[in-house]
N, C-alpha and C. Protein backbone atom coordinates (compact mmCIF):
# COMPACT_ATOMS: atom_id res chain seq x y z
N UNK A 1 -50.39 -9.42 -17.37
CA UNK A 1 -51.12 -10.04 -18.47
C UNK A 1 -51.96 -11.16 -17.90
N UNK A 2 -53.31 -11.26 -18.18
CA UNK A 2 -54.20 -12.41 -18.40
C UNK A 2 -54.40 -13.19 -19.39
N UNK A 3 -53.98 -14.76 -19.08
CA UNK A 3 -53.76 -15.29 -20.32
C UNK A 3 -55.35 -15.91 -19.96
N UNK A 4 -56.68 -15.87 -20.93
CA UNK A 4 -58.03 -16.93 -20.65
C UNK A 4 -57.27 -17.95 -21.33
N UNK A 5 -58.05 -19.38 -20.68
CA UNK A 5 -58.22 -20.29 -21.64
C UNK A 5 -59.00 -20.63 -22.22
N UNK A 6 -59.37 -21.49 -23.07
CA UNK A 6 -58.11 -21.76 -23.46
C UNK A 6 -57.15 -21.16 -24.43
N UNK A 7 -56.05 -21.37 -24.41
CA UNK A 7 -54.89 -20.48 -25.29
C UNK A 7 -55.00 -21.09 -26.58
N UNK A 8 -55.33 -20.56 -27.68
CA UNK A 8 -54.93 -21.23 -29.08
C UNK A 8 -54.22 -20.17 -29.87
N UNK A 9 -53.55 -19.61 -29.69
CA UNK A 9 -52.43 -18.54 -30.85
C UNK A 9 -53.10 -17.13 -31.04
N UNK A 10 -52.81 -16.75 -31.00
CA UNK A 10 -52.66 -15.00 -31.62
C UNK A 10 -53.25 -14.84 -33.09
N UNK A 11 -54.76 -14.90 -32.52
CA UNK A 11 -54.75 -14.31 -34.52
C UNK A 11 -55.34 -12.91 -34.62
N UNK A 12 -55.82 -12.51 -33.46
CA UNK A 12 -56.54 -11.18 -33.63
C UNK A 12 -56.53 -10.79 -32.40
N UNK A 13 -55.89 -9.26 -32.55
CA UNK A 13 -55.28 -8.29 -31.40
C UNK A 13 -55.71 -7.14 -31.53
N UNK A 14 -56.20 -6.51 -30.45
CA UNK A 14 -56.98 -5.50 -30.63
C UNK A 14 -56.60 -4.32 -29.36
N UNK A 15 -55.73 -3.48 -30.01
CA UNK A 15 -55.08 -2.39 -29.02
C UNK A 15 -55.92 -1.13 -28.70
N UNK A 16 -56.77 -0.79 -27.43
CA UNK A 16 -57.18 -0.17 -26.80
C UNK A 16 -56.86 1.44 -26.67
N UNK A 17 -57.09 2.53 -27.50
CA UNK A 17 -56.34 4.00 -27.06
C UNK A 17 -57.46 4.97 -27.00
N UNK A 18 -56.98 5.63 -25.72
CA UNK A 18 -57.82 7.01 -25.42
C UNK A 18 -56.65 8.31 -25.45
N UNK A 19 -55.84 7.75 -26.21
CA UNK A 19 -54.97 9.49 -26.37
C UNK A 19 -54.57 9.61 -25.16
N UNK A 20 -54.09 8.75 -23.80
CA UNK A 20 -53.43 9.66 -22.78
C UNK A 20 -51.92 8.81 -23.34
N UNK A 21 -50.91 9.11 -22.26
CA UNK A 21 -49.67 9.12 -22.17
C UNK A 21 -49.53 7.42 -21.96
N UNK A 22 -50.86 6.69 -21.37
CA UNK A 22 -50.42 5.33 -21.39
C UNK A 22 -50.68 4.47 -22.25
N UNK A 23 -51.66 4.97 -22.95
CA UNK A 23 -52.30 4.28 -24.15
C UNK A 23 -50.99 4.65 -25.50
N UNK A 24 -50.28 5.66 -25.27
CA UNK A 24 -49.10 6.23 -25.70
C UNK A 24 -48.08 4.28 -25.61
N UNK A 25 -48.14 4.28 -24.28
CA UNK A 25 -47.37 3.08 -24.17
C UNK A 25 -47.75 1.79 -24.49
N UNK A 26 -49.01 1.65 -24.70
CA UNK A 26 -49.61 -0.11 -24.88
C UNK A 26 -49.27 0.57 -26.81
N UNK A 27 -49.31 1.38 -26.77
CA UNK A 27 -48.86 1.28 -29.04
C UNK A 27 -47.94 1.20 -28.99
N UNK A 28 -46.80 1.54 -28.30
CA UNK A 28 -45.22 1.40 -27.95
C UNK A 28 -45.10 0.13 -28.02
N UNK A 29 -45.61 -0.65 -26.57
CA UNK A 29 -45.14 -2.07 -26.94
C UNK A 29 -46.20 -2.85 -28.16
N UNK A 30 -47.23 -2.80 -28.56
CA UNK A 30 -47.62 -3.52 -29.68
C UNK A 30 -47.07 -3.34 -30.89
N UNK A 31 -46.08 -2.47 -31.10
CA UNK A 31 -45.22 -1.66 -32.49
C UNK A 31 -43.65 -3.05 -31.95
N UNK A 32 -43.76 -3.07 -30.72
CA UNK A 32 -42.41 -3.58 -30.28
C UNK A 32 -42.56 -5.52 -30.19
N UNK A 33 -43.74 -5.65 -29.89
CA UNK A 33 -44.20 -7.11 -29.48
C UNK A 33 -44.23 -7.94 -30.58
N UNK A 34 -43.52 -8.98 -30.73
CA UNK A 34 -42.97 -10.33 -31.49
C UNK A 34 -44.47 -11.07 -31.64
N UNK A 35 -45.82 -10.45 -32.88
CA UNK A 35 -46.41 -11.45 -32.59
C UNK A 35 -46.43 -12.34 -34.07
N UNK A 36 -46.72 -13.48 -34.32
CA UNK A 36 -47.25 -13.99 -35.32
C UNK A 36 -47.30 -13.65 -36.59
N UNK A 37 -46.55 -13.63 -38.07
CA UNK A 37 -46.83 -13.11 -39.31
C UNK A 37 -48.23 -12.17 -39.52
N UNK A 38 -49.59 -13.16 -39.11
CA UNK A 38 -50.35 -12.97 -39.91
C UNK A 38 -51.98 -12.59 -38.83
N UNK A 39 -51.13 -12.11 -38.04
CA UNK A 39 -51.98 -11.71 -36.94
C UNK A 39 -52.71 -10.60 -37.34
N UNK A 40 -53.83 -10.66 -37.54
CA UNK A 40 -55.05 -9.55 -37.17
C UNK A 40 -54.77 -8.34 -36.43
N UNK A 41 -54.09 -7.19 -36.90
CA UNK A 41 -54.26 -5.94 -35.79
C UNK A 41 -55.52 -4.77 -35.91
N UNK A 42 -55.79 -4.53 -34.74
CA UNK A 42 -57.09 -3.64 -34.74
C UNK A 42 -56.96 -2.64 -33.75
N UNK A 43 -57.45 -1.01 -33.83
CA UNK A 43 -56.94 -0.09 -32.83
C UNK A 43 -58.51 0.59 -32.55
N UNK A 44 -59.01 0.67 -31.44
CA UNK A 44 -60.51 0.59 -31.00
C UNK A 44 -60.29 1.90 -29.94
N UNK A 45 -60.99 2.98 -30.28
CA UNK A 45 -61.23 3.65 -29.55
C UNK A 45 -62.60 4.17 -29.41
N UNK A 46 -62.86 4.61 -28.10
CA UNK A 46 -64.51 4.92 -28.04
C UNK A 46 -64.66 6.29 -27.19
N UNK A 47 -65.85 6.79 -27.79
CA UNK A 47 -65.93 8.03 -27.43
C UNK A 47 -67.27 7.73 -26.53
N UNK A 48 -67.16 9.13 -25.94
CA UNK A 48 -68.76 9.09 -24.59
C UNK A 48 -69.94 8.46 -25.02
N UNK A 49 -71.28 7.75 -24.20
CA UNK A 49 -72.65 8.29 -25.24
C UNK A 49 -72.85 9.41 -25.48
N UNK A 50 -73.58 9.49 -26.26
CA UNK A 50 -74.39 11.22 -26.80
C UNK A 50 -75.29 11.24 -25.82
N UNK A 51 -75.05 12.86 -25.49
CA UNK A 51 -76.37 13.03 -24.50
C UNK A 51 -77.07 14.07 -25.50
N UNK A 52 -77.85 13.47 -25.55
CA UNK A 52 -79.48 13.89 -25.58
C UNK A 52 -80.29 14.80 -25.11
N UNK A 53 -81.11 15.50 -25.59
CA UNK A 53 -81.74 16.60 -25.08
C UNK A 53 -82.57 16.05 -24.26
N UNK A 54 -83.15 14.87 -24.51
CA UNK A 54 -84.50 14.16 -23.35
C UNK A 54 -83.62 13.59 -22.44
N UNK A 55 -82.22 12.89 -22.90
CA UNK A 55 -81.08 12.25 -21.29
C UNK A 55 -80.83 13.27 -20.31
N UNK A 56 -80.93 14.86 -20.99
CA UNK A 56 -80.18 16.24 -20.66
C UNK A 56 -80.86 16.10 -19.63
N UNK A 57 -83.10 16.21 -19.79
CA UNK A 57 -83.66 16.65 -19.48
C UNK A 57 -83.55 15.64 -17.95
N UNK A 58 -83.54 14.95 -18.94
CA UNK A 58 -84.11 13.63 -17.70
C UNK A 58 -83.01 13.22 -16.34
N UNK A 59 -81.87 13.95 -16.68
CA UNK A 59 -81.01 13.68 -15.98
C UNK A 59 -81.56 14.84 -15.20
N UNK A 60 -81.77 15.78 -15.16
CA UNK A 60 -81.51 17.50 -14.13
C UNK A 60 -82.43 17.15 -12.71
N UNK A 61 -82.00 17.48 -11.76
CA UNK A 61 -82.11 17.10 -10.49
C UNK A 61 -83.85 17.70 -10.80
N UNK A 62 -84.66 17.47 -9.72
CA UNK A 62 -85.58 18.13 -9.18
C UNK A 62 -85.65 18.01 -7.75
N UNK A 63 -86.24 19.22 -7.62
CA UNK A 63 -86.80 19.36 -6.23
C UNK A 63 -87.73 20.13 -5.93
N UNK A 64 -88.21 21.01 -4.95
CA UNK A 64 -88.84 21.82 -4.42
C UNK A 64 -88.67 22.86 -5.24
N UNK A 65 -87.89 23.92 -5.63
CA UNK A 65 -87.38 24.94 -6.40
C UNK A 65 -86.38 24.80 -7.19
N UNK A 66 -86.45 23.36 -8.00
CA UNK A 66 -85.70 23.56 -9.27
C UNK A 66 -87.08 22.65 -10.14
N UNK A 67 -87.04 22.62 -11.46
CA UNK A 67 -87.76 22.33 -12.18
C UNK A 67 -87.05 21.64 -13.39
N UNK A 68 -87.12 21.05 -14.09
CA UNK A 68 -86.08 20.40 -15.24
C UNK A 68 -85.90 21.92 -16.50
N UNK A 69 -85.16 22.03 -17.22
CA UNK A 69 -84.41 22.93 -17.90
C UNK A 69 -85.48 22.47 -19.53
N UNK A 70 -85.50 23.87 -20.19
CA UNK A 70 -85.96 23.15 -21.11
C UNK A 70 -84.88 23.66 -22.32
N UNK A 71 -85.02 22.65 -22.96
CA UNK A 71 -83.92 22.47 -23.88
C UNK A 71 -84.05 23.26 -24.94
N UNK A 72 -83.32 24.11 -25.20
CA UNK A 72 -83.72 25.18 -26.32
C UNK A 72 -82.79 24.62 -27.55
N UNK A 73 -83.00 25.38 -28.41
CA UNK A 73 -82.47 25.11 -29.82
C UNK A 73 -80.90 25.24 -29.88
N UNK A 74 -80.07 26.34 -28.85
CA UNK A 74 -79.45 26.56 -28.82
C UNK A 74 -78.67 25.60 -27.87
N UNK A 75 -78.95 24.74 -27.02
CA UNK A 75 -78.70 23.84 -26.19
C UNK A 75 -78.37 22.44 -26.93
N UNK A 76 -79.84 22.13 -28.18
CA UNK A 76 -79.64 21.22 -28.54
C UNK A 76 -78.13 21.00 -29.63
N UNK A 77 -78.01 22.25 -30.35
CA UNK A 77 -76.82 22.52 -31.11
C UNK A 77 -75.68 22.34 -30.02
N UNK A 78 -75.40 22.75 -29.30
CA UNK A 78 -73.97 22.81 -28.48
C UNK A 78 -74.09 21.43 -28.29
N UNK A 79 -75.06 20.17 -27.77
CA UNK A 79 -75.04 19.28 -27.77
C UNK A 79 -74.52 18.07 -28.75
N UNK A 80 -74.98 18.69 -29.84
CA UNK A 80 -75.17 18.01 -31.17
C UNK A 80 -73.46 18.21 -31.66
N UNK A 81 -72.98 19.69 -31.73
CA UNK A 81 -71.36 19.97 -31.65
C UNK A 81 -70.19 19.13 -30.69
N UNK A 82 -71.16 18.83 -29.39
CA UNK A 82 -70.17 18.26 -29.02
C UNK A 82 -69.96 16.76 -29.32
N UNK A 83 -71.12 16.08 -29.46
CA UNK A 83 -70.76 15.04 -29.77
C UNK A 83 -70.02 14.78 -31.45
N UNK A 84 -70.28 15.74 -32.10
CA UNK A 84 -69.36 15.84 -33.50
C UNK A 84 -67.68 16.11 -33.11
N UNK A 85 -67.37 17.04 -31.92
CA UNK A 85 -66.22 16.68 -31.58
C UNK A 85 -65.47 15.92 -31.25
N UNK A 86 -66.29 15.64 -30.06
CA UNK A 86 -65.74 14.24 -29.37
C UNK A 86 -65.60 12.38 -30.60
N UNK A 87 -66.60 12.85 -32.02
CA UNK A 87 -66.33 11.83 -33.43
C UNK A 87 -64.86 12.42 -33.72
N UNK A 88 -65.24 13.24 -33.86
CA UNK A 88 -63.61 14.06 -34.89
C UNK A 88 -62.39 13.98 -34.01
N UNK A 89 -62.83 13.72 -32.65
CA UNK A 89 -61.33 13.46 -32.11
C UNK A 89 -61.44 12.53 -32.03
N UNK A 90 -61.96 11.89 -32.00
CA UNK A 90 -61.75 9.65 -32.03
C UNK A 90 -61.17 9.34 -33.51
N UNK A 91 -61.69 9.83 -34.31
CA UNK A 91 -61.39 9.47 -35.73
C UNK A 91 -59.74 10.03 -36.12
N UNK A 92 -59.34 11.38 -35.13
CA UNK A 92 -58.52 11.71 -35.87
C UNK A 92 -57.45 10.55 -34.73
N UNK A 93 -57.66 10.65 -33.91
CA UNK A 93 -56.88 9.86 -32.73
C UNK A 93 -56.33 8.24 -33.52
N UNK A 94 -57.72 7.97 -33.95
CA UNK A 94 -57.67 6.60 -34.83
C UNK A 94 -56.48 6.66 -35.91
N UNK A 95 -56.47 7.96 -36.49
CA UNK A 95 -55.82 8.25 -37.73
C UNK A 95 -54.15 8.01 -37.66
N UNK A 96 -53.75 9.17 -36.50
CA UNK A 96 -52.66 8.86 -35.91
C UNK A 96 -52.16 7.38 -35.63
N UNK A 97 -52.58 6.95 -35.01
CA UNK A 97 -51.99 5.73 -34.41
C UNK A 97 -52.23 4.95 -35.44
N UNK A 98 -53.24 4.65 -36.51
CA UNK A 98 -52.96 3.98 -37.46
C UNK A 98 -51.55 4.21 -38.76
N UNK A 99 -51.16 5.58 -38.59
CA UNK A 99 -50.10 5.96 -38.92
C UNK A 99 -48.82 5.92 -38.16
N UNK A 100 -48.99 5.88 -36.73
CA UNK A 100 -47.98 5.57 -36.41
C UNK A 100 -47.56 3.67 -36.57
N UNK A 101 -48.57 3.10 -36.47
CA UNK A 101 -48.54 1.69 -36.28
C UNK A 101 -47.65 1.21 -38.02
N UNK A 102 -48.14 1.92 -39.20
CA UNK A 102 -48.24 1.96 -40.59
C UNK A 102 -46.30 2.34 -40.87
N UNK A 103 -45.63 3.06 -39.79
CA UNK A 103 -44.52 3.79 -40.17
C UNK A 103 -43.67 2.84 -39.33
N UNK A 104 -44.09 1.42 -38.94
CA UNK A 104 -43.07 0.54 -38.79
C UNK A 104 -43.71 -0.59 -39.46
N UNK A 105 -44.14 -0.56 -40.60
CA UNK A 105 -44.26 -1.79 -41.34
C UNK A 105 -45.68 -2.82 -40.40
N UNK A 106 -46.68 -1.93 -39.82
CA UNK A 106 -47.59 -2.76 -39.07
C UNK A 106 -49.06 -2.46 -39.63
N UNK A 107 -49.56 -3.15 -40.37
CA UNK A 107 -51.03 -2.93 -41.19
C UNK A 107 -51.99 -2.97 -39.44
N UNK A 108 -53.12 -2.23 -39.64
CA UNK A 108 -53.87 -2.18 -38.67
C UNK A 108 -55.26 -1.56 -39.60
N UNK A 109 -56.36 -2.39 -38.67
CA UNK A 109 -57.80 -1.40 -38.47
C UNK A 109 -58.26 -1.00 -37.72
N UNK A 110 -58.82 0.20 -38.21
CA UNK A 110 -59.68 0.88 -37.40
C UNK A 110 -60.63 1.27 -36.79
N UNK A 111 -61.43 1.00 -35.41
CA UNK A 111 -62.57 0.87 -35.08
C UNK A 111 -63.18 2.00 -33.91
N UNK A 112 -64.18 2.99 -34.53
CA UNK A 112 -64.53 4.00 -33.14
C UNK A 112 -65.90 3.74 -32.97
N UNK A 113 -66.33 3.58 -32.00
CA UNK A 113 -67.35 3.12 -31.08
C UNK A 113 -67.73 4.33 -30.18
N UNK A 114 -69.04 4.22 -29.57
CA UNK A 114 -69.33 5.22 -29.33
C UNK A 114 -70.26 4.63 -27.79
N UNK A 115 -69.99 5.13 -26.41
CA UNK A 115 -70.82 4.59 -25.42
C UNK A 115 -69.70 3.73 -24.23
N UNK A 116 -70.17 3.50 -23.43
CA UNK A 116 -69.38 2.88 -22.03
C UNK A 116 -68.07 1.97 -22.74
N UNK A 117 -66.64 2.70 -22.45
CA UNK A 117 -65.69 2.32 -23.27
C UNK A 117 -64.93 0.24 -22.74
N UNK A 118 -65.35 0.72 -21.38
CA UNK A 118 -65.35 -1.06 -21.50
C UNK A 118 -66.07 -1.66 -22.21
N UNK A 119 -67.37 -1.91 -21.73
CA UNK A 119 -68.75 -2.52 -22.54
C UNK A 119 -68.20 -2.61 -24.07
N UNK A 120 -67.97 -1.74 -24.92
CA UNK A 120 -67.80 -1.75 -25.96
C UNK A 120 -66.96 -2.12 -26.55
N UNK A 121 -65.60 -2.33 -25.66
CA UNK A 121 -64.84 -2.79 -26.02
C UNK A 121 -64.92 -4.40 -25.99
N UNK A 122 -65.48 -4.65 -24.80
CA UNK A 122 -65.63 -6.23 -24.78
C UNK A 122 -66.64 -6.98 -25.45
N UNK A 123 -67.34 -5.99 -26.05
CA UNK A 123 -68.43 -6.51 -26.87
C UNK A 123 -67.71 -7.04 -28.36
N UNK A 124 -66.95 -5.51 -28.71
CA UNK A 124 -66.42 -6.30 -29.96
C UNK A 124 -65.19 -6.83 -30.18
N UNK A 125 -64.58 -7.45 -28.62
CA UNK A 125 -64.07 -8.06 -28.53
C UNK A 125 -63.98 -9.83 -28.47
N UNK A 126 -65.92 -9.66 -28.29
CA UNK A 126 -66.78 -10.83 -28.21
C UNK A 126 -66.74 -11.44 -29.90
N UNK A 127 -67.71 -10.10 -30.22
CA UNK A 127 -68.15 -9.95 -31.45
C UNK A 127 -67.41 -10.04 -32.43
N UNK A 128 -65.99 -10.15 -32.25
CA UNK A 128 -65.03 -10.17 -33.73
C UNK A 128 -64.00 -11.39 -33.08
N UNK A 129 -64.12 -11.85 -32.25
CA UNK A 129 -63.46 -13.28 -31.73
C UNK A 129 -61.97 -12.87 -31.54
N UNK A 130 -61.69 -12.03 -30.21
CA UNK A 130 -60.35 -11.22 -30.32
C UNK A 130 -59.45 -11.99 -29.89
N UNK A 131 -58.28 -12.21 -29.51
CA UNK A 131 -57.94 -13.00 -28.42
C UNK A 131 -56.76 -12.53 -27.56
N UNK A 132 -56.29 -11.35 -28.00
CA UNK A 132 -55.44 -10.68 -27.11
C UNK A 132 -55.84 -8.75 -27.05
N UNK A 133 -56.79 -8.13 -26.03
CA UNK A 133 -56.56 -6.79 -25.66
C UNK A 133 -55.55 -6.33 -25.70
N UNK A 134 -54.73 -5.35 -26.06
CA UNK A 134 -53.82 -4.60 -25.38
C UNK A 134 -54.28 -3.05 -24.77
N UNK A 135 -53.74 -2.61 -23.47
CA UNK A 135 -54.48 -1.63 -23.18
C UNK A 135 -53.87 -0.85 -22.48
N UNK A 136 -53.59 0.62 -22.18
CA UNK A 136 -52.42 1.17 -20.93
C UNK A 136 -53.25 1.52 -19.57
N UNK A 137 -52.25 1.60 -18.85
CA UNK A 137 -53.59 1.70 -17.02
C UNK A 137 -53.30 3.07 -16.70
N UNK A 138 -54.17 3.60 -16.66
CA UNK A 138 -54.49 5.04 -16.44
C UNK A 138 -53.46 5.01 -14.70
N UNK A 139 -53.31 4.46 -14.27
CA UNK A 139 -52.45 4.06 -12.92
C UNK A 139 -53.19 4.57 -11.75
N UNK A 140 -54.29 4.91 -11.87
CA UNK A 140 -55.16 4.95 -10.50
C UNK A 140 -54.72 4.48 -8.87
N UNK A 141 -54.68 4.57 -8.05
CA UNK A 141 -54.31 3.73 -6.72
C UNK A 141 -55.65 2.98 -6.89
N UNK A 142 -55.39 1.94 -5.91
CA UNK A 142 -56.46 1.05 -5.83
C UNK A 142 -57.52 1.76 -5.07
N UNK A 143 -57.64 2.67 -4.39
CA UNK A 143 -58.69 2.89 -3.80
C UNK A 143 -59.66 3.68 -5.06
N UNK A 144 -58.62 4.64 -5.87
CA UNK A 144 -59.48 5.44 -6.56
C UNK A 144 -60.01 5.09 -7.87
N UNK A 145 -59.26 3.58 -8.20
CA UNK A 145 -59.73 2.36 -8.79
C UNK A 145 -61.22 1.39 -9.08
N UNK A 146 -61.10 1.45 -7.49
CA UNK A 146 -62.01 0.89 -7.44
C UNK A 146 -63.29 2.11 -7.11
N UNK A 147 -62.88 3.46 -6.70
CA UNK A 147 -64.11 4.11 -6.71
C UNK A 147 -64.78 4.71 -8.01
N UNK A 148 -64.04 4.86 -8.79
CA UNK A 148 -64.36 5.26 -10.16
C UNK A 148 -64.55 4.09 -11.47
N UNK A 149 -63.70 3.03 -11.30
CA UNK A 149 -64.04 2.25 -11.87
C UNK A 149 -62.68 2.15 -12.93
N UNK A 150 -62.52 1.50 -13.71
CA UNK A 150 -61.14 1.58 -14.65
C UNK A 150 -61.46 0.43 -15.68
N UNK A 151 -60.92 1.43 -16.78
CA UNK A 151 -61.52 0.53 -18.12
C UNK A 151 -60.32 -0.91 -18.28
N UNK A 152 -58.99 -0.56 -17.63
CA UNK A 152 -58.37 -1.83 -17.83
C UNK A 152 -58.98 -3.13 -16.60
N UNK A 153 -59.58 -2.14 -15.29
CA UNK A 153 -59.58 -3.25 -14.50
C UNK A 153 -60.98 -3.92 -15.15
N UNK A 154 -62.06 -3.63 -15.36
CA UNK A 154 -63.14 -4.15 -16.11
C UNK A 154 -62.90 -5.20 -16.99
N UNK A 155 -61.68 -4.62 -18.56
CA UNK A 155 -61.30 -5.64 -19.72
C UNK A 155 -60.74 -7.20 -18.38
N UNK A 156 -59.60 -6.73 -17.95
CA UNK A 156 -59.10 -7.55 -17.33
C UNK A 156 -60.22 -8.83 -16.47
N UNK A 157 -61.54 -7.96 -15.64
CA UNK A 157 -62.17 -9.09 -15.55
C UNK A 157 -63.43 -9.89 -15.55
N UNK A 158 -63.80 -9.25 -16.93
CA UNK A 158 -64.88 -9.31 -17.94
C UNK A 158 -64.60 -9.95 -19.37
N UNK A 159 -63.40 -9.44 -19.93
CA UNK A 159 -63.47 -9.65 -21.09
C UNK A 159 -62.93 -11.52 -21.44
N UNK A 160 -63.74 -12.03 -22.07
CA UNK A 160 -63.19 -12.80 -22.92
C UNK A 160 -62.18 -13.76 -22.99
N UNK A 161 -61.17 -12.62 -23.65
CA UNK A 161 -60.39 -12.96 -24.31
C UNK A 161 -58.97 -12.87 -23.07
N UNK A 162 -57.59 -13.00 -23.79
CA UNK A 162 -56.57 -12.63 -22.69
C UNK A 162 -56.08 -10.94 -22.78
N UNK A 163 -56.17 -10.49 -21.83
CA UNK A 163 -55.55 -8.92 -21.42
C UNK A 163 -54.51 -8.73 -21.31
N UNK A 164 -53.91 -7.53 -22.04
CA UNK A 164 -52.06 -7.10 -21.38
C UNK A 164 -52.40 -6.24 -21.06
N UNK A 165 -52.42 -5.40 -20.04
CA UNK A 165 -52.17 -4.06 -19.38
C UNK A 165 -51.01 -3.37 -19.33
N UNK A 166 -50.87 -2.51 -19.78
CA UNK A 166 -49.08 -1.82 -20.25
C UNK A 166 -49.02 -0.52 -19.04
N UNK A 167 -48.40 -0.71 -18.30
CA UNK A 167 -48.28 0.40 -17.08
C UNK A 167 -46.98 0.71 -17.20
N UNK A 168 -47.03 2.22 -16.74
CA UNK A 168 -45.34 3.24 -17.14
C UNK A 168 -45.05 2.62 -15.29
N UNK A 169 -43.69 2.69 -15.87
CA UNK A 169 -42.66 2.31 -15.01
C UNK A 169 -42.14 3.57 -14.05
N UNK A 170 -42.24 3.20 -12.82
CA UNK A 170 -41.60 4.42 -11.77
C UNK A 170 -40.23 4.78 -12.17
């Protein structure tokens, strides 16, 4: 845990889930954690950006004998589907855990965001004056940590506010 300063009390907590097995555990202990009567709970999950038929385009390599792809109608739909999936599983993800949080006596809201899941998180972690993350660590080694990047190591030293990182035990 990162405590920022300065420390002034627990009024708004905002638990971090992407549906794996560790984010499984940071709702475990925030269902379990002794905080404050009247503390603010909030459950924030974020889904990919939308890619775009012009990001599609604009992304495709060129070279000598490739040329950019052109985006057909049928491209733009599978596009357009997926990002309606990837809503419908954030929302339903949201749903759950607001029900699980709800079936021990723990009121919570719900927030899905959409785009670089740190960034966004620390934004409206900025933006709604949070003061405690909770979040689980995907458990990366440090090398593959730091090559890919990790949304707890980012919160941890970017965000704000103070961080708990909830990591499963060997």
């Amino acid at each position: 845990m990162v405590v920022r300063a300065p420390y002034t009390g627990l009024r708004r907590v905002l638990l971090a889930i992407d549906g794996s097995e560790n984010s499984q555990l940071a709702l475990e202990y925030l269902q379990n954690c002794p905080l404050p009567e009247h503390t603010s709970k909030r459950v924030i999950h974020v889904i990919p950006p939308e890619i775009t038929p012009d990001a599609f385009s604009a992304s495709w390599q060129l070279n000598m004998e490739l040329t950019a792809p052109i985006v057909t109608e049928q491209m733009q739909e599978q596009l357009s589907n997926k990002a309606r999936e990837e809503a419908e599983f954030g929302e339903a993800l949201i749903d759950k855990t607001l029900e699980e949080l709800e079936s021990q006596d723990i009121t919570a809201t719900g927030i899905l965001r959409r785009g670089d899941a740190a960034g966004e998180i620390i934004d409206y972690a900025r933006e709604e004056q949070i003061d405690l993350i909770i979040v689980g660590s995907r458990g990366l080694s440090a090398f593959r940590g730091w090559l890919l990047g990790s949304v707890s190591r980012k919160l941890v030293h970017y965000a704000n506010c103070s961080v708990m990182v909830v990591k499963k035990t060997n």
